[in-house]
N, C-alpha and C. Protein backbone atom coordinates (compact mmCIF):
# COMPACT_ATOMS: atom_id res chain seq x y z
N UNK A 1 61.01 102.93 115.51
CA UNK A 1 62.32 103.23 116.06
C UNK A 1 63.37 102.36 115.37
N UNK A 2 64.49 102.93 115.22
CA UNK A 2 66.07 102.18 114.73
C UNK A 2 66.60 101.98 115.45
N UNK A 3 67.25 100.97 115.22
CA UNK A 3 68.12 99.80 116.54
C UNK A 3 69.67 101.31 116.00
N UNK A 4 70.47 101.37 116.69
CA UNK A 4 71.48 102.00 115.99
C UNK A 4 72.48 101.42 115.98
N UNK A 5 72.26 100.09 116.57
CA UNK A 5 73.69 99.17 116.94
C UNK A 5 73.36 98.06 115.28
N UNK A 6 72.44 98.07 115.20
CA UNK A 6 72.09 96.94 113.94
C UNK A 6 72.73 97.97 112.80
N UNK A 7 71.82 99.36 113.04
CA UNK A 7 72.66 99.79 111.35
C UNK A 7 74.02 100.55 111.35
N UNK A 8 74.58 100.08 112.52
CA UNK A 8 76.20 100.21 112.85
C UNK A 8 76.46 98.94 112.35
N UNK A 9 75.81 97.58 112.49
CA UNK A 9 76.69 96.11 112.07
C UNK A 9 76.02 96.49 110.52
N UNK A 10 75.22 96.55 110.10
CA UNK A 10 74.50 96.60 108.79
C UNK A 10 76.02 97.84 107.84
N UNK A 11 76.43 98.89 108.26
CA UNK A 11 77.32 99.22 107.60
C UNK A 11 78.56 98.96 107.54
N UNK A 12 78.83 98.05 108.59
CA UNK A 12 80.03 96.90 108.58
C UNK A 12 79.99 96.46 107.47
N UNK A 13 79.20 95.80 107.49
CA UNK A 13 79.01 94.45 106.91
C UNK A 13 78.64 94.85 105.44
N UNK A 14 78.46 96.01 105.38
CA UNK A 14 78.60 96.26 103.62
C UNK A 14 79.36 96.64 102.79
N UNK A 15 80.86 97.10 104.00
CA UNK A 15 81.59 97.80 103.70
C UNK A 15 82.90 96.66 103.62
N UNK A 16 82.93 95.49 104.12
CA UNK A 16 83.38 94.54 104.30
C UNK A 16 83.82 94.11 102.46
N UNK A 17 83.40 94.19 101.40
CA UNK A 17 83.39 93.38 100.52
C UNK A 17 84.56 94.90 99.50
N UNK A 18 83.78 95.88 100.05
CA UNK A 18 84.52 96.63 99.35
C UNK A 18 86.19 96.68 99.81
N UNK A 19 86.65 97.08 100.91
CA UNK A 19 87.96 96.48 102.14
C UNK A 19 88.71 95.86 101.38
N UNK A 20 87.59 94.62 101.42
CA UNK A 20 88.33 92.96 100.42
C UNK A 20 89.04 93.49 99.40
N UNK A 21 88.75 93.93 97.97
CA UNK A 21 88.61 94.23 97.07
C UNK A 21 89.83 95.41 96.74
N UNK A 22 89.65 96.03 97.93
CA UNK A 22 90.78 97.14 98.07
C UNK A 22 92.25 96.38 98.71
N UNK A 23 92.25 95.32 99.14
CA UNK A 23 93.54 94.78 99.90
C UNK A 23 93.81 93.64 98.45
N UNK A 24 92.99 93.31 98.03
CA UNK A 24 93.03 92.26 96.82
C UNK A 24 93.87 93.03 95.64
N UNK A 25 93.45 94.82 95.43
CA UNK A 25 94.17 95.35 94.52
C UNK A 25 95.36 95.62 95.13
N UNK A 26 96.01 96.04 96.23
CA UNK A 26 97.01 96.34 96.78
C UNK A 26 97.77 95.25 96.82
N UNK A 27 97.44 94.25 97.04
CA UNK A 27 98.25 92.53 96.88
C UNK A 27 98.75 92.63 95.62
N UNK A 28 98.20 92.55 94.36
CA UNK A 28 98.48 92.44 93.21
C UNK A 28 99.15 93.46 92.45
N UNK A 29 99.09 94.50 93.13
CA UNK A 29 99.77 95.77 92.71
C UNK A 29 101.40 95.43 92.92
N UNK A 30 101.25 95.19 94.71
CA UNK A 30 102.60 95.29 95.29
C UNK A 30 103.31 93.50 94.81
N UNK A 31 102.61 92.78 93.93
CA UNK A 31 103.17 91.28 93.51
C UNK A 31 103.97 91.72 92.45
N UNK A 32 103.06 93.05 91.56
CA UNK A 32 103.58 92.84 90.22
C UNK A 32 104.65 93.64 90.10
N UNK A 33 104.33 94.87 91.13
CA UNK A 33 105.75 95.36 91.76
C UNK A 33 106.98 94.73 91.99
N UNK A 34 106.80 93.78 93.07
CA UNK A 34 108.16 93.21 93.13
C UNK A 34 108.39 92.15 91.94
N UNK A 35 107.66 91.13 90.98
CA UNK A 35 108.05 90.76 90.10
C UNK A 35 108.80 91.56 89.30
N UNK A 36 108.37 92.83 88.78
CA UNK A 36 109.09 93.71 88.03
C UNK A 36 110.28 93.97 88.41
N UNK A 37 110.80 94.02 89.81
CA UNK A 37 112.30 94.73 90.74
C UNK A 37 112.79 92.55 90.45
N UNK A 38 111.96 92.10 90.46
CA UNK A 38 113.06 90.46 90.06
C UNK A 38 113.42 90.38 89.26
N UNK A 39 112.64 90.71 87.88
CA UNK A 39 113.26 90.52 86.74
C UNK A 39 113.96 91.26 86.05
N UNK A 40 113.79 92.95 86.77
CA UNK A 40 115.27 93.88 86.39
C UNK A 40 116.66 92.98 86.66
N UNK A 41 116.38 93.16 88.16
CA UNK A 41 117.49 92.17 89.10
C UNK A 41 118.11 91.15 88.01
N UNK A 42 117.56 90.04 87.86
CA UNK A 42 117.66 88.78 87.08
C UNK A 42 117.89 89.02 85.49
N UNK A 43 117.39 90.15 84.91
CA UNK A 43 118.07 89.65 83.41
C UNK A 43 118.81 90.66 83.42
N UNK A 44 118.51 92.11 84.39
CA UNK A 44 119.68 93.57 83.91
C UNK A 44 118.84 94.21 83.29
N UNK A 45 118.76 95.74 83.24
CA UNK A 45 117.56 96.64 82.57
C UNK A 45 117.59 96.95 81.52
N UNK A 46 118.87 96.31 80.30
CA UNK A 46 118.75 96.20 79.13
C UNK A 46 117.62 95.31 78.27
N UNK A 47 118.21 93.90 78.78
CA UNK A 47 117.24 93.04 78.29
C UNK A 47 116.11 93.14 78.89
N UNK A 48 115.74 93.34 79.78
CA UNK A 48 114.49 93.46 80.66
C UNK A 48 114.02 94.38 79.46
N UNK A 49 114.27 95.76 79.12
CA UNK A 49 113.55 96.60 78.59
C UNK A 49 113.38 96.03 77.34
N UNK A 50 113.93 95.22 76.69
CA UNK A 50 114.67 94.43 75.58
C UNK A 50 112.57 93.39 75.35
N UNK A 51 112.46 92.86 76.53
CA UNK A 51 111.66 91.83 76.87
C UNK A 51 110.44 92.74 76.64
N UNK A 52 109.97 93.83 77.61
CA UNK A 52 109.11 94.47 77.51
C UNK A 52 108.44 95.05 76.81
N UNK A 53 109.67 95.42 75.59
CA UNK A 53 109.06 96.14 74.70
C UNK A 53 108.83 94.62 73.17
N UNK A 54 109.11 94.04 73.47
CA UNK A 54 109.28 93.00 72.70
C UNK A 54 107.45 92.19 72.62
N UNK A 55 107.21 92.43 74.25
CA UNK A 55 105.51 91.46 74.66
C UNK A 55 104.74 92.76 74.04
N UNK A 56 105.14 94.29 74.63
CA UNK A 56 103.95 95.13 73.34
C UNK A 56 104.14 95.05 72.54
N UNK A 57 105.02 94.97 71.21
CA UNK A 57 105.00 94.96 70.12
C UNK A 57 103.73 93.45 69.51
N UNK A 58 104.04 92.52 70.57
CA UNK A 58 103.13 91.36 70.18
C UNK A 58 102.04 91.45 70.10
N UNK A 59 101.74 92.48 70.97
CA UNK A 59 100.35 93.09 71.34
C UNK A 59 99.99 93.61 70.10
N UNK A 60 100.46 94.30 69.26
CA UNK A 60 99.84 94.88 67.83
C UNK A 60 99.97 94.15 66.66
């Protein structure tokens, strides 16, 4: 016989890490989000775009 209360905590508890992982990407999503709306704000969407395209080009 199966307990059904154990493999009710047993799928908690596995599902727990994935949750994490999903609030961890949503944190960092919505950080880099608002960094991006600061530094429009703060330099103006000339130079900003000015900046942006300046770090890919470094990239090649």
């Amino acid at each position: 016989m199966s307990d059904p209360l154990a493999a009710e905590f047993s799928a908690r508890a596995a599902a727990a890490p994935r949750r994490a992982i999903r609030v961890a990407i949503v944190v960092v999503v919505a950080v880099m989000i608002a960094a991006t709306l600061a530094l429009w704000a703060w330099l103006g969407p000339a130079v900003f775009y000015e900046v942006i395209v300046a770090g890919i080009a470094g990239c090649f």
